[in-house]
C-alpha atoms as a PDB file:
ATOM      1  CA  UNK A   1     -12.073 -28.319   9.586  1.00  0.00           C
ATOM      2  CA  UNK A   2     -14.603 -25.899  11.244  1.00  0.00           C
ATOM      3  CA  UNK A   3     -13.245 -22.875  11.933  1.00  0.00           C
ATOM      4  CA  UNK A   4     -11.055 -22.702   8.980  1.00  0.00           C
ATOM      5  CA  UNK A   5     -10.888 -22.464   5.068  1.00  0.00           C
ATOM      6  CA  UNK A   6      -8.392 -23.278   2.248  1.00  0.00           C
ATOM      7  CA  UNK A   7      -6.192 -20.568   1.014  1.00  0.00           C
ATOM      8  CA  UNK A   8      -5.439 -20.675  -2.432  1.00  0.00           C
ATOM      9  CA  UNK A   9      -2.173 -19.013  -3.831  1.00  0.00           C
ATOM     10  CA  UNK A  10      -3.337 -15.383  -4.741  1.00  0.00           C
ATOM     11  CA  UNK A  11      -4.687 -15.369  -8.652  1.00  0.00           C
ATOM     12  CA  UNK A  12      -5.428 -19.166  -8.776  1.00  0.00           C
ATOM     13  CA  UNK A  13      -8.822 -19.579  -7.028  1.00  0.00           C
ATOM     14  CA  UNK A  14      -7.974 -23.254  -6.996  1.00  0.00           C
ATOM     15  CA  UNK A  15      -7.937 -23.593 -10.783  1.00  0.00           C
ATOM     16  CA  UNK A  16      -7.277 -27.139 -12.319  1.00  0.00           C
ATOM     17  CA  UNK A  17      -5.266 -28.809  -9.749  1.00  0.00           C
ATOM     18  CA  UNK A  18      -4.614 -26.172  -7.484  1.00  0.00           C
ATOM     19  CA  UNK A  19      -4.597 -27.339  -3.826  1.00  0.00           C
ATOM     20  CA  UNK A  20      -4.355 -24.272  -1.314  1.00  0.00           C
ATOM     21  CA  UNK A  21      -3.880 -24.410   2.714  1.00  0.00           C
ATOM     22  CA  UNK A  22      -6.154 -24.842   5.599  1.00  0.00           C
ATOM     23  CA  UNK A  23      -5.832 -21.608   7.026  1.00  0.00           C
ATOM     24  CA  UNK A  24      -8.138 -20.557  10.496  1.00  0.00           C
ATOM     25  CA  UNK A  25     -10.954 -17.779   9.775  1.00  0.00           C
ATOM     26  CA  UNK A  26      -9.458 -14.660  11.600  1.00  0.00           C
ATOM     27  CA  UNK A  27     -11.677 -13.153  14.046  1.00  0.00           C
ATOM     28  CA  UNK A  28     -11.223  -9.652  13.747  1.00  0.00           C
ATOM     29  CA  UNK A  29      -9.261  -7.205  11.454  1.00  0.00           C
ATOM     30  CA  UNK A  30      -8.020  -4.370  11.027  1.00  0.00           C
ATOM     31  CA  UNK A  31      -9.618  -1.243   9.628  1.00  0.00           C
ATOM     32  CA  UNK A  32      -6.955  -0.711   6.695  1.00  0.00           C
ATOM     33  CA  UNK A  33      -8.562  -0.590   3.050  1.00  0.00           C
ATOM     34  CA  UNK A  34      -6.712  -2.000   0.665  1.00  0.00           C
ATOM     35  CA  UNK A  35      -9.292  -3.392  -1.742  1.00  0.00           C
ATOM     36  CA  UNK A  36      -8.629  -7.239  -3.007  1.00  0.00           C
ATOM     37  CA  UNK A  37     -10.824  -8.955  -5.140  1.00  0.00           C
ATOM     38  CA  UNK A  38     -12.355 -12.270  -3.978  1.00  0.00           C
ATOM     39  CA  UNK A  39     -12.053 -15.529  -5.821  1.00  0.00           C
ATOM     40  CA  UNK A  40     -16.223 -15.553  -5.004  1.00  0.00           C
ATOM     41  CA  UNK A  41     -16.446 -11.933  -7.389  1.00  0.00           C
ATOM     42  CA  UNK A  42     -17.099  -9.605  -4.008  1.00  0.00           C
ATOM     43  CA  UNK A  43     -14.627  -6.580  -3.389  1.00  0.00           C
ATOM     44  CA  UNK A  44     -13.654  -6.783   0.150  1.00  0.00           C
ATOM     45  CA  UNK A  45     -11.779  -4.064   1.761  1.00  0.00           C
ATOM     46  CA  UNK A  46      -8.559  -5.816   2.472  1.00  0.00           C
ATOM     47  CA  UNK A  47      -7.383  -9.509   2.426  1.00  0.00           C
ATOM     48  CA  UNK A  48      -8.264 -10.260   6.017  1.00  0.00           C
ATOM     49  CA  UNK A  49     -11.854  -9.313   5.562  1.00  0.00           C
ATOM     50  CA  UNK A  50     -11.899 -11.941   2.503  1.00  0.00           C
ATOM     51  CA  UNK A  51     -10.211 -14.249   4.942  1.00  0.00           C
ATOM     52  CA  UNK A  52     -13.551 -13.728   7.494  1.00  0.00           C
ATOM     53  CA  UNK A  53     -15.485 -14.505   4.740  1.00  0.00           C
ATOM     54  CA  UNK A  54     -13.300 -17.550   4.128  1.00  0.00           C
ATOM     55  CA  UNK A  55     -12.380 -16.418   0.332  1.00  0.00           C
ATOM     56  CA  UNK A  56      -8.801 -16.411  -1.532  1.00  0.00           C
ATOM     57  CA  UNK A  57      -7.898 -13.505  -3.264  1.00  0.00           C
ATOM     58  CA  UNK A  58      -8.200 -13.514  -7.522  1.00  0.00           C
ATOM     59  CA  UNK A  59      -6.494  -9.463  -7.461  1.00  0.00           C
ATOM     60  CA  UNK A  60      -5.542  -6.933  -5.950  1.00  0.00           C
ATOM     61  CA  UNK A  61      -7.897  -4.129  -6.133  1.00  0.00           C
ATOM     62  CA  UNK A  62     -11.555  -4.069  -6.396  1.00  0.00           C
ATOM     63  CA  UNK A  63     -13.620  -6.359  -8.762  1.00  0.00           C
ATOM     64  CA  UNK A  64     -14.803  -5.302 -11.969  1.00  0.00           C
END
């Protein structure tokens, strides 16, 4: 639904059968950096901010 994306389990991306969970877009975070890498290929500066941008997370730590 609007408003919300699917969250994938962390490393899967949604690979092969993979179904994840509808999960609402946060609003706001918070300013902690802790650098994940996004299923899309974009470092984000921590898992909320991937959530905004209504990505999963491939790693931990920023992309190559």
């Amino acid at each position: 639904p609007e408003g919300s994306f699917c969250k994938y389990t962390d490393g899967t991306c949604g690979s092969g059968d993979q179904s994840g969970v509808c999960k609402p877009i946060p609003t706001a975070c918070g300013e902690i950096s802790s650098p994940v890498c996004g299923c899309d290929g974009n470092t984000y500066s921590n898992e909320c901010e991937a959530e905004r941008a209504g990505v999963s997370i491939q790693t931990t730590g920023e992309c190559p």
